[in-house]
Structure formats: C-alpha cells, structure tokens
C-alpha atoms as a PDB file:
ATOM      1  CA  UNK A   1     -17.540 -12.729  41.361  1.00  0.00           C
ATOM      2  CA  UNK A   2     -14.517 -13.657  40.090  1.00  0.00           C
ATOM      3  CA  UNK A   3     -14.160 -14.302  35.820  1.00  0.00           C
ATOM      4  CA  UNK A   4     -12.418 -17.743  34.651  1.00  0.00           C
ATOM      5  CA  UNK A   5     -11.090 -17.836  31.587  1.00  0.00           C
ATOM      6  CA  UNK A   6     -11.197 -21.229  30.009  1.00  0.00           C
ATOM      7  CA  UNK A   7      -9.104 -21.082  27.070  1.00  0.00           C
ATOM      8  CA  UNK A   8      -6.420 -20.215  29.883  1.00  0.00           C
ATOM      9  CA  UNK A   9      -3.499 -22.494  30.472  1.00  0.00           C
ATOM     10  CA  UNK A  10      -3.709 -24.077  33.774  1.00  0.00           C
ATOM     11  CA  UNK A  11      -0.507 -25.180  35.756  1.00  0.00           C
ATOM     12  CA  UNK A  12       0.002 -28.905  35.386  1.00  0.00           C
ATOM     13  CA  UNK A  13      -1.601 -29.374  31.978  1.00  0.00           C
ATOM     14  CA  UNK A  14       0.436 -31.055  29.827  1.00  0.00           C
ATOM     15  CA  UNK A  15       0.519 -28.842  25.995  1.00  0.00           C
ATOM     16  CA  UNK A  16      -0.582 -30.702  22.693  1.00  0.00           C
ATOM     17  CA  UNK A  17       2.272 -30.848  21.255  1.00  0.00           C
ATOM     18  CA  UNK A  18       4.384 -32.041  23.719  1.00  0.00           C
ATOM     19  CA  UNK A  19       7.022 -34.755  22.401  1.00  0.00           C
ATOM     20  CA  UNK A  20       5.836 -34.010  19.090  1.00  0.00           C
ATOM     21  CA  UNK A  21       8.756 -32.735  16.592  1.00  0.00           C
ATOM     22  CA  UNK A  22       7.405 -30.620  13.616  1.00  0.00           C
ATOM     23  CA  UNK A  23       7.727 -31.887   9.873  1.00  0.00           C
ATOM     24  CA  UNK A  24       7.586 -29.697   7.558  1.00  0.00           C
ATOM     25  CA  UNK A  25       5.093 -30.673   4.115  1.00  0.00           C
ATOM     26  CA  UNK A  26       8.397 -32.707   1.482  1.00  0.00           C
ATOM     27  CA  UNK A  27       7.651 -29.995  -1.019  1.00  0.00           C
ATOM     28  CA  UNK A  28       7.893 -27.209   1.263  1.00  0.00           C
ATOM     29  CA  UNK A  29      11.256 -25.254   0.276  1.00  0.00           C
ATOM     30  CA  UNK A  30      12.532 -22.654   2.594  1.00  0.00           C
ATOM     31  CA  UNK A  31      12.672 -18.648   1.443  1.00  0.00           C
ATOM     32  CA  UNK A  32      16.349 -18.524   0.947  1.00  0.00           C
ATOM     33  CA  UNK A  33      15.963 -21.797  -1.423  1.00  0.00           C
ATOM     34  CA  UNK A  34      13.216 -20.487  -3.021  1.00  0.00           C
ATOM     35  CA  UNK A  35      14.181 -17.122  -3.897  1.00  0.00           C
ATOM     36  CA  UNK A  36      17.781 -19.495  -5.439  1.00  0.00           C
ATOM     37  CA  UNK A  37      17.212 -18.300  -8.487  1.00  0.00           C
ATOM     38  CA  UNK A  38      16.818 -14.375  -7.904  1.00  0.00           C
ATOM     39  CA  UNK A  39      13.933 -13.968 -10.885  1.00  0.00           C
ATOM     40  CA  UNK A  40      11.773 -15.378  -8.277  1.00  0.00           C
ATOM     41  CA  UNK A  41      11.929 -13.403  -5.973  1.00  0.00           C
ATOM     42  CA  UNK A  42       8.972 -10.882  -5.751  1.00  0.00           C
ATOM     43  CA  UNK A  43      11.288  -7.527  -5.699  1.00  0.00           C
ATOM     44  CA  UNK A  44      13.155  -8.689  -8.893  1.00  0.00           C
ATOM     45  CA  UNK A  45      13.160  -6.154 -11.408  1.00  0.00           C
ATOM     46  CA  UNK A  46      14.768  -5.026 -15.130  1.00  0.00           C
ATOM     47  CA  UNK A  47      17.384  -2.972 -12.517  1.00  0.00           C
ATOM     48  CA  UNK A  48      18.201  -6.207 -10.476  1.00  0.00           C
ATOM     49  CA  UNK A  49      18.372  -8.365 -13.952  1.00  0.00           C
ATOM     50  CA  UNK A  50      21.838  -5.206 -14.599  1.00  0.00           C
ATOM     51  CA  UNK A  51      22.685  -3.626 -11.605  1.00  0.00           C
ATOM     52  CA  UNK A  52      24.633  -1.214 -13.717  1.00  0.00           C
ATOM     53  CA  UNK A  53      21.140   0.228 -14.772  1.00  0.00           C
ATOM     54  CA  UNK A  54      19.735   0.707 -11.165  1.00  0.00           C
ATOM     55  CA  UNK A  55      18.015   4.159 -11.065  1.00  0.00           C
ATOM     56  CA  UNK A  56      20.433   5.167  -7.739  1.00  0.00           C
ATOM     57  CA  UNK A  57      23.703   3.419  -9.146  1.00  0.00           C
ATOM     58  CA  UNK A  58      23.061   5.779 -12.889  1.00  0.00           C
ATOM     59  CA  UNK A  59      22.539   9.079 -10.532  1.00  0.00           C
ATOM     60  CA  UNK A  60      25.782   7.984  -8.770  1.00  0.00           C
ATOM     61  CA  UNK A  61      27.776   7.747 -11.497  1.00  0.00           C
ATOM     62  CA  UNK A  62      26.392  11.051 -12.893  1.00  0.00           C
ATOM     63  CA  UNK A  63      27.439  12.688  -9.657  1.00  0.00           C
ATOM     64  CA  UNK A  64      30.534  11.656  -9.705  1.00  0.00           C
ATOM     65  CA  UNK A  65      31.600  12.123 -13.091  1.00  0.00           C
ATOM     66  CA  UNK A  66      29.674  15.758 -13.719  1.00  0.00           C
ATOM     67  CA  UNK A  67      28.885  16.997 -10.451  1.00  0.00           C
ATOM     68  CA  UNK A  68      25.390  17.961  -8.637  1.00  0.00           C
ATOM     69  CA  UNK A  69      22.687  19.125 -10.576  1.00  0.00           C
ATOM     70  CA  UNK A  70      23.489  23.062 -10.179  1.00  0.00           C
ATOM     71  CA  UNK A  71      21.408  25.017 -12.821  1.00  0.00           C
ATOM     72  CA  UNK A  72      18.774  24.317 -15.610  1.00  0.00           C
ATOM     73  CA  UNK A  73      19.537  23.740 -18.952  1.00  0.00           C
ATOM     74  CA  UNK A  74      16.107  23.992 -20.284  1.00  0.00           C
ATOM     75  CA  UNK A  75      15.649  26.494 -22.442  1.00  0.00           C
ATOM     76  CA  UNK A  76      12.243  27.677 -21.710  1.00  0.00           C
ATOM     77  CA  UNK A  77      12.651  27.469 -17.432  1.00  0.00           C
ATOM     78  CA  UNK A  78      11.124  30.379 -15.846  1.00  0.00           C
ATOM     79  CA  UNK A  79      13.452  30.113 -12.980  1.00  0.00           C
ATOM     80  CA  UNK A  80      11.174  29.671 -10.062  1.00  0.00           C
ATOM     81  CA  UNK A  81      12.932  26.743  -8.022  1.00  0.00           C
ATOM     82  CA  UNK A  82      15.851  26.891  -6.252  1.00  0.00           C
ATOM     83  CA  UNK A  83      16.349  22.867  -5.977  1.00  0.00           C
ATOM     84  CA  UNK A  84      18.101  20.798  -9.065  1.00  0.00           C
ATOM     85  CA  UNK A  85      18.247  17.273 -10.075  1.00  0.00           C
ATOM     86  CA  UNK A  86      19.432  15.692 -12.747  1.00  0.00           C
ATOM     87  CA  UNK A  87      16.706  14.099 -14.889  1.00  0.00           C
ATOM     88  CA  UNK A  88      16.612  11.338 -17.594  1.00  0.00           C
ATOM     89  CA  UNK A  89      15.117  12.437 -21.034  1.00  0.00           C
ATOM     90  CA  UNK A  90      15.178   9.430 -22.936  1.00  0.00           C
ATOM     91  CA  UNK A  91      14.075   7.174 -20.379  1.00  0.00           C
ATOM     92  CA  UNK A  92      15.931   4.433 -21.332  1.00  0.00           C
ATOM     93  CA  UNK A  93      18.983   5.086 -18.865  1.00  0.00           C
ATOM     94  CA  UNK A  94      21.648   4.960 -20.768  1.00  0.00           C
ATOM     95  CA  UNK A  95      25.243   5.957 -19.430  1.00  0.00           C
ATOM     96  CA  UNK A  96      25.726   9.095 -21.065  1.00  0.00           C
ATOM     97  CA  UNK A  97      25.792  12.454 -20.591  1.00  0.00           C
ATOM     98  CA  UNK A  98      23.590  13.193 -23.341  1.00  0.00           C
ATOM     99  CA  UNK A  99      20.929  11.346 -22.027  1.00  0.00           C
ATOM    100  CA  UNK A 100      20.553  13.327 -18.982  1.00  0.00           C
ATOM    101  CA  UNK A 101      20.084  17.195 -18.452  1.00  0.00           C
ATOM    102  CA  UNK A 102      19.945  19.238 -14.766  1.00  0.00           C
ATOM    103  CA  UNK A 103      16.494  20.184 -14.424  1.00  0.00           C
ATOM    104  CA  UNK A 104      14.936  22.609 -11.942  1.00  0.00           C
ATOM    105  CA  UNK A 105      12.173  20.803  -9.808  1.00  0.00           C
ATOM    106  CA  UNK A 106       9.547  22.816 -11.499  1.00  0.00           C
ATOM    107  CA  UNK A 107      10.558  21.975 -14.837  1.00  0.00           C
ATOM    108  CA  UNK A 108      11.703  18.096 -13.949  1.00  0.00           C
ATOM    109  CA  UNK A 109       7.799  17.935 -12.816  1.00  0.00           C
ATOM    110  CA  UNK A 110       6.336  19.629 -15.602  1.00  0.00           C
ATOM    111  CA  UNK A 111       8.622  17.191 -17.965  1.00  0.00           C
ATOM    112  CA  UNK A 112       7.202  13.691 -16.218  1.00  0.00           C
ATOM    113  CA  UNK A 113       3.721  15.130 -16.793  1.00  0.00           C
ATOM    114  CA  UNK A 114       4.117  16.065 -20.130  1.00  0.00           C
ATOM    115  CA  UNK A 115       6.174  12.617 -21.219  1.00  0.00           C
ATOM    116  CA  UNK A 116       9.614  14.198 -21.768  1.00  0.00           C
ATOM    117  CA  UNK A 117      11.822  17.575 -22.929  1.00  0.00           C
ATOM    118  CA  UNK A 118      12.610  17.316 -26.191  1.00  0.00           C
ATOM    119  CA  UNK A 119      16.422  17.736 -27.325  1.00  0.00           C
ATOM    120  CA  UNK A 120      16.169  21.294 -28.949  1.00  0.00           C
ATOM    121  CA  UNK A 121      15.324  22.893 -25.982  1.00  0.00           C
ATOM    122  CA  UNK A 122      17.993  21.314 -23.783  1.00  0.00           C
ATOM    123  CA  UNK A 123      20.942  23.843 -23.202  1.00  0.00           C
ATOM    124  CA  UNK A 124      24.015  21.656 -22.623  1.00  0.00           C
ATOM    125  CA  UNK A 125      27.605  23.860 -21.010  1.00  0.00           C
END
C-alpha cells in the first residue's frame, strides 16, 4: 500500500501565486522606519535615552580611571569571598568616585538585598 499525500506539490501544477507581485498594506512601515525614532523601539531604555549612563559604559570608565575592584571597603565585611566588583551605592549612577565602593561578592549581594550600604561604613583608600 503505498500513502499519498495530498497537500503534496505535484510536478506540473502551476503555484497560487504565480504572476502575482506582493503589496504590502499603504500603512505598513518597515522595522528600520519604524524603530526612526529610537523611543520606539522596544529595547529603548533611560541608558539608551544617555549612553554616558549605560550600566557597562559607567563600570568602564571606573576601570579605567581607578582600577579593578581589588579589596572591600566595607567596614563590617567578614572577608569570605575572594571575587570583587565595584558596586553602585546610590543607585543613581553618577560619575564619581564617591558614588561607587569595591565590594566583595558576599557583601555586594547582601547590599542589593538589603537596599544599599550606607556611607559610614564605606572605607574609602
């Protein structure tokens, strides 16, 4: 018994849409007109609005201008992790130094939990 499959295309058919040319709907606007005007676009954000304030461009700068994150300046660390970032304690992102301290990874994670570090018990060198 051999199985035929109807919805197959058979040779010598001639397809639907042959000769046809497509046309798109007149108020149809294509992605890269659409998106135009970047606050449109689904991924805009406060960052894209000033790239100067994107998360990754702030950490760059603070890299380059006071080094990697190398010890913890919070005052009440127990000294259990080995890795260090820097972390924001305002967060607002502002550019400067003041804003930000080098956290362990313990303490950055017990900071975000608890909504912040406050100022007294940052240890700045």
């Amino acid at each position: 018994m051999k199985f035929v499959n109807s919805g197959q295309f058979k040779k010598g058919n001639i397809p639907w849409s042959k000769g046809k040319k497509y046309k798109s709907p007149k108020n149809s606007k294509t992605k890269k007109e659409m998106y135009k005007n970047k606050e449109n676009h689904p991924h805009y954000s406060r960052f894209k609005k000033n790239p100067s304030q994107h998360y990754s461009n702030i950490h760059k700068w603070l890299r380059k201008y006071f080094g990697k994150a190398n010890k913890c300046e919070n005052k009440k660390c127990q000294k259990k992790s080995k890795t260090f970032v820097w972390a924001n304690i305002s967060r607002k992102y502002k550019r400067k130094r003041d804003d930000f301290m080098m956290l362990c990874q313990s303490c950055h994670i017990k900071a975000d939990k608890n909504g912040g570090i406050k100022k007294s018990n940052v240890i700045h060198s």
